[in-house]
Protein backbone atom coordinates (compact mmCIF):
# COMPACT_ATOMS: atom_id res chain seq x y z
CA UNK A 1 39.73 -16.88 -9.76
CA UNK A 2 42.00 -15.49 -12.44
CA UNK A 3 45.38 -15.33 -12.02
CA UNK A 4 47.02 -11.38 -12.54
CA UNK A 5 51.21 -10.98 -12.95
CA UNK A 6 52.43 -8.22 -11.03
CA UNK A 7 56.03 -7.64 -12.25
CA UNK A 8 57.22 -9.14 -15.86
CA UNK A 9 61.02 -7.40 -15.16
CA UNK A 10 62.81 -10.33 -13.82
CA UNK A 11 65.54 -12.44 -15.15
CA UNK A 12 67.40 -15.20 -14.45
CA UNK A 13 69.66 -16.29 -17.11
CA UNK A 14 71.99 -19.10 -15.74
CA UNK A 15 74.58 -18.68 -18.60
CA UNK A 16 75.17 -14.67 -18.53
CA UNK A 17 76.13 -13.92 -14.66
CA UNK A 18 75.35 -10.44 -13.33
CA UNK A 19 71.87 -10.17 -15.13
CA UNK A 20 69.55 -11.58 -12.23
CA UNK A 21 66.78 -9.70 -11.40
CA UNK A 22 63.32 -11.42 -9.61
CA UNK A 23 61.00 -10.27 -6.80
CA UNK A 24 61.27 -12.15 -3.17
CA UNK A 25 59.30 -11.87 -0.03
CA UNK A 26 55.91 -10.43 0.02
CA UNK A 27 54.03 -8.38 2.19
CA UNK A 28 50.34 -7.10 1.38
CA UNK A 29 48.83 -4.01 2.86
CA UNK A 30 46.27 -4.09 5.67
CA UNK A 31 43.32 -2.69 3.08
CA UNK A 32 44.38 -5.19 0.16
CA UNK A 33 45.63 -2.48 -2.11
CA UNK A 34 49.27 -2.56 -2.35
CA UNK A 35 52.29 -5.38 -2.00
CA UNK A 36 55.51 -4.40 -0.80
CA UNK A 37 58.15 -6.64 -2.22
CA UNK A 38 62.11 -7.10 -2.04
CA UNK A 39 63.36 -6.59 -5.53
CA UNK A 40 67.20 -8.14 -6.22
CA UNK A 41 69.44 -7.00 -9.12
CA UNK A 42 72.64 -8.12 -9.23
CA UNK A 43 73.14 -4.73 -11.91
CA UNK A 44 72.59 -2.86 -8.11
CA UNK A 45 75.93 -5.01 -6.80
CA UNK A 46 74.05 -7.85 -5.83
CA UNK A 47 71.57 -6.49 -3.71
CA UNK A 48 67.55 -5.47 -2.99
CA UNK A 49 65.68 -2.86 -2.75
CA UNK A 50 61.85 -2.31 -1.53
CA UNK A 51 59.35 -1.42 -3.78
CA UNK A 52 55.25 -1.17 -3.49
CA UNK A 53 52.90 -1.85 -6.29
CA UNK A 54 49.16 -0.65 -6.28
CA UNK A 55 46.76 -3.79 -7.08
CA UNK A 56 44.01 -1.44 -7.58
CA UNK A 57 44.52 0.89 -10.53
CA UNK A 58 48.04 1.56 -11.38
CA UNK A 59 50.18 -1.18 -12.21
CA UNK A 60 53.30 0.65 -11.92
CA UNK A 61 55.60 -0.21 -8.99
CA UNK A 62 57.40 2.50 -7.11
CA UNK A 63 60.87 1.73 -5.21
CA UNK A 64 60.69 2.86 -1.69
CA UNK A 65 63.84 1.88 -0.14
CA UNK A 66 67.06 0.91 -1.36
CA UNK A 67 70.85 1.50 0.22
CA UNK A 68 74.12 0.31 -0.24
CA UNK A 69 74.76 -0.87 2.53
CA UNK A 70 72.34 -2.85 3.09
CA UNK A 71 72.22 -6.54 1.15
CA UNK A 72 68.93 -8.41 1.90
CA UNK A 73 65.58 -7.31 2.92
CA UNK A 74 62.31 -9.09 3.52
CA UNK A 75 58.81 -6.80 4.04
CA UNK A 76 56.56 -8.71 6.77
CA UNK A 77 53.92 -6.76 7.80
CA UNK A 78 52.33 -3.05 6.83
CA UNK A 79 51.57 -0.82 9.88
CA UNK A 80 47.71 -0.67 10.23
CA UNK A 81 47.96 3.25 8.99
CA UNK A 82 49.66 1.80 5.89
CA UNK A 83 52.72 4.62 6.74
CA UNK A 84 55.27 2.09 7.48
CA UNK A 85 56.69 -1.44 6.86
CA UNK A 86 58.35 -3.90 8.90
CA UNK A 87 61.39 -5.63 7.15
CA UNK A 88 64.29 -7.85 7.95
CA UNK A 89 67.09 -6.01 7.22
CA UNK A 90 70.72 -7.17 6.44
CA UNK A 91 73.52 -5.01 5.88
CA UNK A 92 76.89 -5.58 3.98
CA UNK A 93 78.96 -6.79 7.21
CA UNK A 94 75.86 -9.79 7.78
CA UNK A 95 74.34 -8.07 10.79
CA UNK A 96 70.53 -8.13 11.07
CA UNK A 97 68.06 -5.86 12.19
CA UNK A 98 64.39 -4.90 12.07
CA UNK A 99 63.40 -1.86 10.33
CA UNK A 100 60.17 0.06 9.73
CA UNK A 101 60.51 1.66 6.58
CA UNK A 102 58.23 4.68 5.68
CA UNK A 103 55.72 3.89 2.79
CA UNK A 104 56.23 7.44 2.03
CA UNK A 105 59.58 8.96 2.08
CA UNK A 106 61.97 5.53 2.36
CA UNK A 107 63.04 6.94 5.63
CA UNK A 108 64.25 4.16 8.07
CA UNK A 109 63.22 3.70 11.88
CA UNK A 110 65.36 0.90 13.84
CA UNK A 111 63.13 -1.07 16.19
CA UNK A 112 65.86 -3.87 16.93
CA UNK A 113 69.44 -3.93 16.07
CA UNK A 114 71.22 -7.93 16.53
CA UNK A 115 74.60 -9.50 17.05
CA UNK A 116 76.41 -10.57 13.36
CA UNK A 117 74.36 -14.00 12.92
CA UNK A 118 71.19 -13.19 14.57
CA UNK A 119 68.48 -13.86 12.53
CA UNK A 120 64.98 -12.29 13.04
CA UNK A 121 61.97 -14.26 12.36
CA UNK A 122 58.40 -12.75 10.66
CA UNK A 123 57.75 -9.57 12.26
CA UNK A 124 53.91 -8.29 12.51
CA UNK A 125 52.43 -5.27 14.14
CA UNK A 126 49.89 -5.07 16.48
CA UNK A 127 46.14 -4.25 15.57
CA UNK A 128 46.83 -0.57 17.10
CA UNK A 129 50.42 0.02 15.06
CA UNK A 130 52.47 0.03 18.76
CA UNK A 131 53.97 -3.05 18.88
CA UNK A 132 55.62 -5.76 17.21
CA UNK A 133 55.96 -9.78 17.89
CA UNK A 134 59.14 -11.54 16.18
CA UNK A 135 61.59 -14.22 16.77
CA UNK A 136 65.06 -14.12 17.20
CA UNK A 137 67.59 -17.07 16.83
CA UNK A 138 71.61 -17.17 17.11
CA UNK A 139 73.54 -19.53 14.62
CA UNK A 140 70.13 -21.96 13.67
CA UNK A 141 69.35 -22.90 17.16
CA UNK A 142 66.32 -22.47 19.34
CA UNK A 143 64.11 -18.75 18.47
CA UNK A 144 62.43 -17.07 21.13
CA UNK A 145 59.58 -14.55 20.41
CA UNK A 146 59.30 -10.84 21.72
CA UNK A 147 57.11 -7.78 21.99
CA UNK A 148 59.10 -4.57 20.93
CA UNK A 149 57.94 -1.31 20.75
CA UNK A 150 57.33 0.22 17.02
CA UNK A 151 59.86 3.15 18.32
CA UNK A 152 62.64 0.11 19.75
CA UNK A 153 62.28 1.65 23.16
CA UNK A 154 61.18 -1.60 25.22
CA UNK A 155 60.96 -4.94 24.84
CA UNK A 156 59.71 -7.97 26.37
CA UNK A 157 60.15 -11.88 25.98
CA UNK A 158 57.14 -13.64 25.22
CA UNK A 159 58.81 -17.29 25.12
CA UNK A 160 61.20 -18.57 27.39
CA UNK A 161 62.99 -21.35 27.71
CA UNK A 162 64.95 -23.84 24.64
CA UNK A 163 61.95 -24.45 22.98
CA UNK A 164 61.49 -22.96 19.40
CA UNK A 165 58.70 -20.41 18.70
CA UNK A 166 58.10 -19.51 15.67
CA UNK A 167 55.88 -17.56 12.94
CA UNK A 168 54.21 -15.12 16.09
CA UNK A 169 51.01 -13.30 14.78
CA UNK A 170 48.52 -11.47 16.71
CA UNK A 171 44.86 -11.95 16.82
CA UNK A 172 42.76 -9.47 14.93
CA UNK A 173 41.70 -7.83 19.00
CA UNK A 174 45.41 -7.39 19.84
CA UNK A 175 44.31 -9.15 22.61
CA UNK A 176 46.48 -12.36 22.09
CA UNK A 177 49.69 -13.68 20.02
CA UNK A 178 49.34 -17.04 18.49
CA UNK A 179 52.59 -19.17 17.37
CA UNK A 180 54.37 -22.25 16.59
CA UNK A 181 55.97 -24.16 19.22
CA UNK A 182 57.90 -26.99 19.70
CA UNK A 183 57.34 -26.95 24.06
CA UNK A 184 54.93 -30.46 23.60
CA UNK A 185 57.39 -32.12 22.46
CA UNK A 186 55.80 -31.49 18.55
CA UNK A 187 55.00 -28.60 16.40
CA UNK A 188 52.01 -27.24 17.50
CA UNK A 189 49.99 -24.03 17.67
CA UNK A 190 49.98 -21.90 21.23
C-alpha cells in the first residue's frame, strides 16, 4: 500500500522553455521487475528515448533506446522472454511504425511500417512471444485490429468492417483476443 517514486529527474518549468524533461507511457515487464518508460527532454531536441528501471533492487534506470530520428515513442508490452519491447514509434517526418526494441542491446526489429498519419493502437504480444494484436487507424477514423508476426513477415485482420476496435489484448492461453468495439452500436467488450 505505500506509494514508491521511480524517477525524481523531471522538469517542467513553464517560464524557462527548452528545460522539459518527464517520463510518459509505461510498460511493466511480464515478471513485475522492471518498467520500460518513454523519457522526453527537450535538451535531446525535443524528443524521447526508452529507458528500463529495475523495481527490485537497483533504482537506477538504464536508457535502452534513443535516435535522432525518431520523435515519440510509447513501450506497450514486454516479450514474455523479457528480450524485447513493443513500442509505437514515430520518426522526424510523422510516420509511424511498430518496433520491438531489444531489452539488451537497443537494437531495433520493424514488425509494421505505416503511411504518414497512421496511427497504431496498444500493441501486446502473445503468451508464446510470436505474435502481436494492435490497431491501426488513418486520420482519427475507424481502427481495425491485426495479428502480425513478431518478425513483420505476415499479417492478418482480426476486425473488419467500419466499426472501431480498440485496446486488443490476449487472454493469458493465447487462445483468444479480447477488445473494445463499437459493432453493437455501443462500446462494449468482444
Amino acid at each position: 500500500g505505500a506509494d514508491r517514486l521511480l524517477t525524481n529527474a523531471g522538469t517542467e518549468k513553464e517560464n524557462k522553455p527548452g528545460e522539459d524533461a518527464f517520463a510518459q507511457c509505461t510498460a511493466i515487464s511480464r515478471d513485475g521487475k522492471q518498467v520500460a518508460y518513454a523519457w522526453f527532454e527537450e535538451k535531446l531536441g525535443g524528443r524521447y528515448e526508452l529507458w528500463v528501471l529495475c523495481l527490485n533492487g537497483d533504482s537506477k534506470p538504464r536508457r535502452v533506446f534513443g535516435d535522432p530520428n525518431v520523435g515519440f515513442l510509447e513501450p506497450r508490452d514486454w516479450s514474455p522472454d523479457g528480450k524485447w519491447i513493443a513500442a509505437n514509434l514515430q520518426d522526424n517526418s510523422g510516420k509511424m511504425s511498430i518496433g520491438l526494441i531489444g531489452t539488451e542491446d537497443g537494437s531495433v526489429r520493424w514488425a509494421k511500417s505505416g503511411a504518414d498519419y497512421t496511427e497504431f493502437g496498444p500493441g501486446a504480444f502473445s503468451s508464446d512471444g510470436q505474435y502481436l494484436v494492435y490497431t491501426q487507424s488513418k486520420g482519427g477514423g475507424s481502427s481495425r485490429a491485426s495479428i502480425i508476426s513478431a518478425d513483420g513477415r505476415s499479417e492478418v485482420p482480426l476486425t473488419l468492417g467500419a466499426a472501431s476496435a480498440e485496446s486488443p489484448i490476449w487472454t493469458p492461453d493465447g487462445s483468444r483476443i479480447v477488445f473494445l468495439s463499437d459493432r453493437s452500436g455501443a462500446p462494449d467488450l468482444w
